[in-house]
N, C-alpha and C. Protein backbone atom coordinates (compact mmCIF):
# COMPACT_ATOMS: atom_id res chain seq x y z
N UNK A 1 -12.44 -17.61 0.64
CA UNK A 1 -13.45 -18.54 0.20
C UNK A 1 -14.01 -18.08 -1.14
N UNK A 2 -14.99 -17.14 -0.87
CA UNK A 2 -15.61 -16.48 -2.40
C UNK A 2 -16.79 -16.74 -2.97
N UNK A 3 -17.63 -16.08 -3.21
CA UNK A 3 -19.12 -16.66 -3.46
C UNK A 3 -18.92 -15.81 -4.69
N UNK A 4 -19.42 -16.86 -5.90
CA UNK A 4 -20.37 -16.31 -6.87
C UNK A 4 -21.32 -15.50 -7.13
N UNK A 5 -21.92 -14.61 -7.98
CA UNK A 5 -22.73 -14.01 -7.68
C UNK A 5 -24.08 -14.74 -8.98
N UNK A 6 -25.15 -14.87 -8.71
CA UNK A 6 -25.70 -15.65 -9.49
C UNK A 6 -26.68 -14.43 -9.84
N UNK A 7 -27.09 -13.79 -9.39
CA UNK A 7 -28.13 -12.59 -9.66
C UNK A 7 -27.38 -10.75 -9.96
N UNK A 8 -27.84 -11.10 -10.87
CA UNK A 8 -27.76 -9.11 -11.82
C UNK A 8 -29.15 -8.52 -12.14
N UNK A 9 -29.16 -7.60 -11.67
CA UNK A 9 -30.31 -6.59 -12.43
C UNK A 9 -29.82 -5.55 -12.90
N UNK A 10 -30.34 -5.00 -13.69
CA UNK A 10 -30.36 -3.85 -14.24
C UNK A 10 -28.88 -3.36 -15.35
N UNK A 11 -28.59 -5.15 -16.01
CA UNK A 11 -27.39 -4.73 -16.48
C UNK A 11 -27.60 -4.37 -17.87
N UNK A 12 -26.42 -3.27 -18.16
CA UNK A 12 -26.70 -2.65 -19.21
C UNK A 12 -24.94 -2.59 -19.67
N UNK A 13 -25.19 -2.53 -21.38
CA UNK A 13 -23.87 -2.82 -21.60
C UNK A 13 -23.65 -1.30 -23.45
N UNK A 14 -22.61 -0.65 -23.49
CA UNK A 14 -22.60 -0.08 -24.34
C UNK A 14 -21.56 -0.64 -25.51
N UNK A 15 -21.66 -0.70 -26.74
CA UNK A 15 -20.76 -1.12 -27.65
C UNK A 15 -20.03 -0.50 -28.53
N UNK A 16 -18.56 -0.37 -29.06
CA UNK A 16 -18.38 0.47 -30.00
C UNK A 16 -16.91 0.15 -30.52
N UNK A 17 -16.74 0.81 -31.43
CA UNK A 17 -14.78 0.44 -32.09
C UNK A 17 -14.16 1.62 -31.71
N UNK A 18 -13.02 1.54 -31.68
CA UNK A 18 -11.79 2.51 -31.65
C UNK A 18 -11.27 2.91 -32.82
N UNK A 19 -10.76 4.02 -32.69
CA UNK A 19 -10.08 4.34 -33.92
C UNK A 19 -8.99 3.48 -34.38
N UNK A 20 -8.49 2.46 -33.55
CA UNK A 20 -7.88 1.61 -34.56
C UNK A 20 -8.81 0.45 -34.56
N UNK A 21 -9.53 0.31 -34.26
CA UNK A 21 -10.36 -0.55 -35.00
C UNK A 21 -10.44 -2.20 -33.51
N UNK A 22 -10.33 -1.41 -32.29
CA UNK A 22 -10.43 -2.28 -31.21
C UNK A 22 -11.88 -2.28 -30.87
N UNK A 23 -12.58 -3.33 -30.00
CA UNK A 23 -13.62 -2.93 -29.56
C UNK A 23 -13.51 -2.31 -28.10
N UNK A 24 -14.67 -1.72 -27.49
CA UNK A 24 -14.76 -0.56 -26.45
C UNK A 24 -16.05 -0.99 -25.90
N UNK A 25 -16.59 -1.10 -24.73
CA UNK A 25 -17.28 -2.03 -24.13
C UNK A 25 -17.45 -1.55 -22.48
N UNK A 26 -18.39 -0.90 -22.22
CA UNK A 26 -18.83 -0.25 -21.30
C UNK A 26 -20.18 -0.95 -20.71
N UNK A 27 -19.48 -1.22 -19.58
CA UNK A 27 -20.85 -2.42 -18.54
C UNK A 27 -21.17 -2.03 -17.48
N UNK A 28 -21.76 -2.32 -16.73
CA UNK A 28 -22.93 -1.75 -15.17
C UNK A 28 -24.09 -2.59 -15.08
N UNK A 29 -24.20 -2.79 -13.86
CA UNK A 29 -25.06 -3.62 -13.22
C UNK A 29 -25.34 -3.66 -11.77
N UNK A 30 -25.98 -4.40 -11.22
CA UNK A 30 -26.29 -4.29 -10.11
C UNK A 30 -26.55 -5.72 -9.40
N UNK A 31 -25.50 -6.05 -8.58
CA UNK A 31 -25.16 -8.05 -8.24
C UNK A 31 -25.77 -7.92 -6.87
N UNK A 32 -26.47 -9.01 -6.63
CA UNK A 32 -27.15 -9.27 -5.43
C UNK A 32 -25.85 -9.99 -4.49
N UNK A 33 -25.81 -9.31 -3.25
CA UNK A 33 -24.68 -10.36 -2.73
C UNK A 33 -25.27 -11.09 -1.45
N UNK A 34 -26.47 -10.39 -1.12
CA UNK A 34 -27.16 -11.18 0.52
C UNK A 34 -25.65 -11.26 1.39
N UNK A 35 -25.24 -10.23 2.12
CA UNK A 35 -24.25 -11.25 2.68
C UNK A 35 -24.59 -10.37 4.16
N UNK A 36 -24.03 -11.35 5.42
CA UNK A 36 -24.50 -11.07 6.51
C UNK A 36 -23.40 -11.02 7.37
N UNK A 37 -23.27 -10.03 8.25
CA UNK A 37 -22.55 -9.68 9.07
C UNK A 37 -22.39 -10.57 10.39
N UNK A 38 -21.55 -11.14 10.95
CA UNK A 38 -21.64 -12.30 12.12
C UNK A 38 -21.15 -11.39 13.69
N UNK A 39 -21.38 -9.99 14.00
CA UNK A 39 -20.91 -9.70 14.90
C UNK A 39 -20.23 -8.28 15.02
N UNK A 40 -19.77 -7.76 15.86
CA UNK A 40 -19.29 -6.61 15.85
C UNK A 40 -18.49 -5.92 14.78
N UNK A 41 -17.31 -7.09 14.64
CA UNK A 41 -16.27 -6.36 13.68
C UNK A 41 -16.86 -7.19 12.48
N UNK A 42 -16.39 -6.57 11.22
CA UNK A 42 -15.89 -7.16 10.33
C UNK A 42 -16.07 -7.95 9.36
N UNK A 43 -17.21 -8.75 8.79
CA UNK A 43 -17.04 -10.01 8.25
C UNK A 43 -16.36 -9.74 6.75
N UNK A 44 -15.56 -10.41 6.02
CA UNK A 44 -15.10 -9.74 4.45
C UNK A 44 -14.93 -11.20 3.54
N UNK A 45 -15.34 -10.92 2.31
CA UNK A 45 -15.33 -12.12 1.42
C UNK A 45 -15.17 -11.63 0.28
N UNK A 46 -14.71 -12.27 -0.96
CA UNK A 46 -14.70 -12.03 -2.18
C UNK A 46 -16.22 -12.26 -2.73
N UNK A 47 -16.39 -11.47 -3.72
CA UNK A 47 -17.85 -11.85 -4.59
C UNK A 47 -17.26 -11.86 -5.89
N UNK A 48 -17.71 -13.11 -6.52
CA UNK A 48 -17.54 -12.78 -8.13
C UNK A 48 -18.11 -13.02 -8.88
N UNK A 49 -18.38 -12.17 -9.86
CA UNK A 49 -19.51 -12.27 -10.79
C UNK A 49 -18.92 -11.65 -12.52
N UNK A 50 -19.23 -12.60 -13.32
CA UNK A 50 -19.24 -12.62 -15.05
C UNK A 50 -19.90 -11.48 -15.54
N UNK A 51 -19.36 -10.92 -15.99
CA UNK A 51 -19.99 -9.90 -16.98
C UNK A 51 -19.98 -9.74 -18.05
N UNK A 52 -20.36 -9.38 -19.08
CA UNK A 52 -19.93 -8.55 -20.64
C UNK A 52 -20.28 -9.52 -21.50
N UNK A 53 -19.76 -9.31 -22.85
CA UNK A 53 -19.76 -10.32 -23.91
C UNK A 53 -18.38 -11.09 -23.82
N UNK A 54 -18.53 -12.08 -24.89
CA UNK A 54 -16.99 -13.14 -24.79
C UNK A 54 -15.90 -12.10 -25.57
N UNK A 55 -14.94 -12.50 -25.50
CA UNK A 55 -13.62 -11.40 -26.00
C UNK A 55 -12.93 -12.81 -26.65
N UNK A 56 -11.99 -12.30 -27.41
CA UNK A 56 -10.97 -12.85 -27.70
C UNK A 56 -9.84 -12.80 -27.45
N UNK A 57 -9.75 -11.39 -27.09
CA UNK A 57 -8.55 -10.54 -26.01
C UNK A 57 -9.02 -9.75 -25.70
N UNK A 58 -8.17 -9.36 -24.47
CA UNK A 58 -9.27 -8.52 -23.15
C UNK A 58 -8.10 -7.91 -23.16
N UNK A 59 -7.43 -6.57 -23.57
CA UNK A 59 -6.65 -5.71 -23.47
C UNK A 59 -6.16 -4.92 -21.74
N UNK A 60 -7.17 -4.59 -21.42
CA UNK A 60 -7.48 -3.92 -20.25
C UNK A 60 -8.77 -3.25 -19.80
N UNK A 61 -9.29 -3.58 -18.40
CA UNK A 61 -10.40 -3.10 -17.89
C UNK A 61 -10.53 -2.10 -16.89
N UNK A 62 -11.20 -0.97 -16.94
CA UNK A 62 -11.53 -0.36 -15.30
C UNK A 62 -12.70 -0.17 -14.72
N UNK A 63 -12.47 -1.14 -13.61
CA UNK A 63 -13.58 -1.63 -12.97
C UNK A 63 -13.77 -0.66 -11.42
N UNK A 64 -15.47 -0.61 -11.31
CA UNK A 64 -15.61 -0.17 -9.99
C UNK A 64 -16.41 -0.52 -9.80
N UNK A 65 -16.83 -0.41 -8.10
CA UNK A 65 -17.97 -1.25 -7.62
C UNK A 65 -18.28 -0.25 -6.41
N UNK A 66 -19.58 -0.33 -5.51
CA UNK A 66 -19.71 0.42 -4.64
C UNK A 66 -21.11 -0.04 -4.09
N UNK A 67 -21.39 0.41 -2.97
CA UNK A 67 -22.59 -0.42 -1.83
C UNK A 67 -24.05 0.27 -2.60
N UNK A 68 -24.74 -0.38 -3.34
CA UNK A 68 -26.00 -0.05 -3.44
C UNK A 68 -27.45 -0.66 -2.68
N UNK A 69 -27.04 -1.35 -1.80
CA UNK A 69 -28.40 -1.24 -0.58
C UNK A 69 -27.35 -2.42 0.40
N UNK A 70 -28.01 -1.39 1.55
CA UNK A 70 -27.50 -2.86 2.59
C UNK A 70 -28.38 -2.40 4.24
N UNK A 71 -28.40 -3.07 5.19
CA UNK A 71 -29.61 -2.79 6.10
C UNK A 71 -29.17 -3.33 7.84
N UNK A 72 -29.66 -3.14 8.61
CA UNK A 72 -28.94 -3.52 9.47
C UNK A 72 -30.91 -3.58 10.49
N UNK A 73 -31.03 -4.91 10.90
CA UNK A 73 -32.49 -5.03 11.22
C UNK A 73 -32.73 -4.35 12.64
N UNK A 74 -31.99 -4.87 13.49
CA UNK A 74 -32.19 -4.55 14.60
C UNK A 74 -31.41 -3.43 15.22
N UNK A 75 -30.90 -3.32 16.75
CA UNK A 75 -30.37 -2.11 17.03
C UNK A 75 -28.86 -2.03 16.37
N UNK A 76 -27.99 -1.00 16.26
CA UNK A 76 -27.22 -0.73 15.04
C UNK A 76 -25.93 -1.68 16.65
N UNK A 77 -24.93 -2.46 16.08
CA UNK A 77 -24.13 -2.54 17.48
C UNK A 77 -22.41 -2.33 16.68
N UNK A 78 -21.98 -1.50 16.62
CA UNK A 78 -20.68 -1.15 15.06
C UNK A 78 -21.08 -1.87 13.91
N UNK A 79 -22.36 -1.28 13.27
CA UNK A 79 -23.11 -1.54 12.08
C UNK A 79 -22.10 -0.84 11.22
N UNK A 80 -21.69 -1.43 9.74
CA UNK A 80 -21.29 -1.28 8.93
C UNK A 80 -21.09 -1.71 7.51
N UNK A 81 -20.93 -1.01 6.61
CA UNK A 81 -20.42 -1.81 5.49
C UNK A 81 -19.53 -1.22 4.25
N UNK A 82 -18.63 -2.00 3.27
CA UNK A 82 -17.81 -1.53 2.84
C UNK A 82 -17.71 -2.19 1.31
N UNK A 83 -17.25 -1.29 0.44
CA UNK A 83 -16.76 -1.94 -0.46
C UNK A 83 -15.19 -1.60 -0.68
N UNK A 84 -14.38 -3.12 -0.25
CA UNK A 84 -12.86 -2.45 0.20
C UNK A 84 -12.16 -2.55 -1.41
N UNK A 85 -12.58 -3.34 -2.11
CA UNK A 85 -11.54 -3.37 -3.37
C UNK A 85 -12.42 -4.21 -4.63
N UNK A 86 -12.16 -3.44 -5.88
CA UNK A 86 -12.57 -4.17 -6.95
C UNK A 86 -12.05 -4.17 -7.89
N UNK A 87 -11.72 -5.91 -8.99
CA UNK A 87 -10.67 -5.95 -9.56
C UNK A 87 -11.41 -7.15 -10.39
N UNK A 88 -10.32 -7.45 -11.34
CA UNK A 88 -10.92 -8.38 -12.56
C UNK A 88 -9.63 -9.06 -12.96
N UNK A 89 -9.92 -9.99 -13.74
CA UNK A 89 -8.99 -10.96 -14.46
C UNK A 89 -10.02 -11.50 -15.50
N UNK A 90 -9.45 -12.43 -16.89
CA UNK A 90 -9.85 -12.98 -17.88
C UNK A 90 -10.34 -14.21 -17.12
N UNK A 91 -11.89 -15.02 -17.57
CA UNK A 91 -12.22 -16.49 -16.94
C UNK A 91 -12.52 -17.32 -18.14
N UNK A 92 -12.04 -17.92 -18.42
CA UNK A 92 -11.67 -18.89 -19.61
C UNK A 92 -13.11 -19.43 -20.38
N UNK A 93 -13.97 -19.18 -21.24
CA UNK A 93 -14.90 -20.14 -21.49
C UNK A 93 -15.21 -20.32 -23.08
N UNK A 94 -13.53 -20.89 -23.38
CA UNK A 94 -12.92 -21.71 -24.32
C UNK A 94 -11.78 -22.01 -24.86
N UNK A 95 -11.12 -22.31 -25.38
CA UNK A 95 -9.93 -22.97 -26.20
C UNK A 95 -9.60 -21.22 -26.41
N UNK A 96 -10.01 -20.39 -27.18
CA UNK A 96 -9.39 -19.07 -27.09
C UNK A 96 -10.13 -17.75 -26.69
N UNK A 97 -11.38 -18.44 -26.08
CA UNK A 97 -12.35 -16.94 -25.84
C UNK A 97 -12.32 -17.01 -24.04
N UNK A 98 -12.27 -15.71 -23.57
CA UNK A 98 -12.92 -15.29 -22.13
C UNK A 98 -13.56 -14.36 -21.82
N UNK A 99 -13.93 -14.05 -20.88
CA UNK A 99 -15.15 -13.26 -19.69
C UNK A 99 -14.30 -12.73 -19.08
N UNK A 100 -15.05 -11.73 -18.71
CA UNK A 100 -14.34 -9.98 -17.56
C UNK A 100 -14.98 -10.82 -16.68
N UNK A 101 -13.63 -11.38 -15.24
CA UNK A 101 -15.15 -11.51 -13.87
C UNK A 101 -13.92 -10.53 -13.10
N UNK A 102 -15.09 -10.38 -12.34
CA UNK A 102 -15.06 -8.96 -11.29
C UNK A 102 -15.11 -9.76 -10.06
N UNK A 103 -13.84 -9.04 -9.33
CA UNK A 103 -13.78 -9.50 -7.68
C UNK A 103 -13.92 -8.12 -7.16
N UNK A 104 -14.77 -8.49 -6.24
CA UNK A 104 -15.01 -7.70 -5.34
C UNK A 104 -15.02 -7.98 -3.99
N UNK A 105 -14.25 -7.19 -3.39
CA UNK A 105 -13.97 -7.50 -2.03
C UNK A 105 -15.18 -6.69 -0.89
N UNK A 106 -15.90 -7.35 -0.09
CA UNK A 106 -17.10 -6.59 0.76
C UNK A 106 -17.18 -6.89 1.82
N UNK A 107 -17.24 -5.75 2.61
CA UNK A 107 -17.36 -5.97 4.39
C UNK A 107 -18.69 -6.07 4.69
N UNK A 108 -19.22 -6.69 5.73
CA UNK A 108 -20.22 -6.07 6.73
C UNK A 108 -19.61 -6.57 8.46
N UNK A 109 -20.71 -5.36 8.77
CA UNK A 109 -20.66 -5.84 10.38
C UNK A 109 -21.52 -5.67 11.22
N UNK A 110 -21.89 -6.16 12.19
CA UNK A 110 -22.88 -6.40 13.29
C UNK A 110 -23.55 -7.34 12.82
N UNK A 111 -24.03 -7.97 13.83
CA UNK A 111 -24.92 -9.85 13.78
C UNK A 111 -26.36 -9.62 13.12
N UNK A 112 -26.80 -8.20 12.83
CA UNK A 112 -28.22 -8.59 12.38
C UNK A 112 -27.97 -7.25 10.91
N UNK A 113 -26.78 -6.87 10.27
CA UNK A 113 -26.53 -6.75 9.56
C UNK A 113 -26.38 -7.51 7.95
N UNK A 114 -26.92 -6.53 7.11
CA UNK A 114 -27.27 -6.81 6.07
C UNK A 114 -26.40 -6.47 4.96
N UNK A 115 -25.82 -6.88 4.03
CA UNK A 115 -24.98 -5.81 2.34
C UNK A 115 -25.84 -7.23 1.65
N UNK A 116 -26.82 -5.94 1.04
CA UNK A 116 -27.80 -6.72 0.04
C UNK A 116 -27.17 -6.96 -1.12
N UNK A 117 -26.78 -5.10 -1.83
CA UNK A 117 -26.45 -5.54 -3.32
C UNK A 117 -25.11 -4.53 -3.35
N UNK A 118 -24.15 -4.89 -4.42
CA UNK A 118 -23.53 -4.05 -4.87
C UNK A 118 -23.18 -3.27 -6.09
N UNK A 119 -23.47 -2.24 -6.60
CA UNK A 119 -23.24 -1.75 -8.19
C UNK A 119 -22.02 -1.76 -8.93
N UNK A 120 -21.98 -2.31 -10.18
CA UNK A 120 -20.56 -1.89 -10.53
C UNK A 120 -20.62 -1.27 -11.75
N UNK A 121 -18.98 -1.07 -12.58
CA UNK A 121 -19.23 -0.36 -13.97
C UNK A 121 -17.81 -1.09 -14.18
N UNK A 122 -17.78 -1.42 -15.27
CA UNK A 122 -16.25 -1.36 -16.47
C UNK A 122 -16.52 -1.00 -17.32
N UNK A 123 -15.50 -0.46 -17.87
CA UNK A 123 -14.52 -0.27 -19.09
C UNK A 123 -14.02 -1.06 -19.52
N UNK A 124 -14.03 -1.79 -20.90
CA UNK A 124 -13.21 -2.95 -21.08
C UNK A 124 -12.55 -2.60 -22.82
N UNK A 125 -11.09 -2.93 -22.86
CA UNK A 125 -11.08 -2.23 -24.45
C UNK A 125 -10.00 -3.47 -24.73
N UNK A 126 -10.54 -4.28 -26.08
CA UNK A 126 -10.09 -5.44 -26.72
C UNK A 126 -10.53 -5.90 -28.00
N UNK A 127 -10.48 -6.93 -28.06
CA UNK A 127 -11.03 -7.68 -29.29
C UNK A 127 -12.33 -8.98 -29.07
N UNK A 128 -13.27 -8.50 -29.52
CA UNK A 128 -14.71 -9.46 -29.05
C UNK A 128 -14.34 -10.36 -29.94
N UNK A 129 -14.82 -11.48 -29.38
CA UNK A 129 -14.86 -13.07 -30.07
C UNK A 129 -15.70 -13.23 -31.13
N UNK A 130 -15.35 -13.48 -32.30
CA UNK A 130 -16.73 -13.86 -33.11
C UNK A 130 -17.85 -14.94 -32.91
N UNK A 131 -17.88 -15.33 -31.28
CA UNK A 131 -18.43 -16.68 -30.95
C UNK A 131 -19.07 -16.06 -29.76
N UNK A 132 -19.53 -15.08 -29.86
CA UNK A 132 -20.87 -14.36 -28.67
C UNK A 132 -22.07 -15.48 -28.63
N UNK A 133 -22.27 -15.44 -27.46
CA UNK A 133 -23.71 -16.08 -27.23
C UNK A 133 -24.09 -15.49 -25.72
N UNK A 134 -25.29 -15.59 -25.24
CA UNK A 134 -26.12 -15.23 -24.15
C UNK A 134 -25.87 -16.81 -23.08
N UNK A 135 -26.98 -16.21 -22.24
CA UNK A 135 -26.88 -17.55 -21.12
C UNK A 135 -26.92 -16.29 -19.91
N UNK A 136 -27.19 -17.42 -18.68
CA UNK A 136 -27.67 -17.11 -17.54
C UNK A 136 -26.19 -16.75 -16.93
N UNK A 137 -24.76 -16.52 -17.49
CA UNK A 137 -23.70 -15.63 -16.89
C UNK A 137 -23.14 -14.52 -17.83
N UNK A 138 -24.12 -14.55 -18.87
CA UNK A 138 -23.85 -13.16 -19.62
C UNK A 138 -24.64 -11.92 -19.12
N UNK A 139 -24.09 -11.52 -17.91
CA UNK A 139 -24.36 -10.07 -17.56
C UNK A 139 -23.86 -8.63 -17.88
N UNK A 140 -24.22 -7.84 -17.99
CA UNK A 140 -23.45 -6.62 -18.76
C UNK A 140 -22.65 -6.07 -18.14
């Protein structure tokens, strides 16, 4: 299925060139995912969420992600949670520019289980677009 992630805090993004003259682009943040566990085993979904500035080419990224709060209300019954896999591809937003989005794959389990948020970081090394702009999916 796959849910969007519409909420980031705390994103922060570093900028710089390469010695040949690529850009270098270091991001982290922190994506709200609310997601709720339906039961003993298991529940797992994709999350994806936009990050960085626009590129013009996106060379290659390394991305990670990992559980930064999650809660379980009542008594624990195989309470759990996971971050099983995180990965990226280019998301198109124009004729020749795109966005780093980040999939992230996340477990929880037990019925009164909680995975609030999850943290991530890339690495991204390419060529930035001369057509940067902000907006409510430019997260770092």
């Amino acid at each position: 299925m796959g849910i969007t992630v519409r909420t980031v805090t705390n994103g922060q993004r570093l900028v710089t060139k390469t010695g040949d003259g690529r850009d270098l682009v270091v991001m982290s943040g922190t994506a709200h995912a609310n997601f709720k566990g339906i039961g003993g085993s298991f529940e797992r979904d994709d999350f994806y969420v936009n990050i960085g500035p626009v590129w013009r080419q996106i060379d290659d990224v390394a991305s990670m992600a990992a559980l930064a709060a999650w809660f379980n209300k009542g008594n624990a019954v195989n309470a759990g949670a996971a971050v099983d896999r995180c990965g990226w591809q280019g998301e198109a937003v124009g004729e020749l520019d795109e966005r780093i989005r980040l999939t992230v794959k996340l477990a929880v389990s037990d019925s009164d289980g909680w995975l609030y948020r999850f943290s991530y970081t890339a690495t991204a090394i390419g060529i930035l677009s001369p057509n940067q702009f902000g907006g409510p999916t430019d997260f770092s």
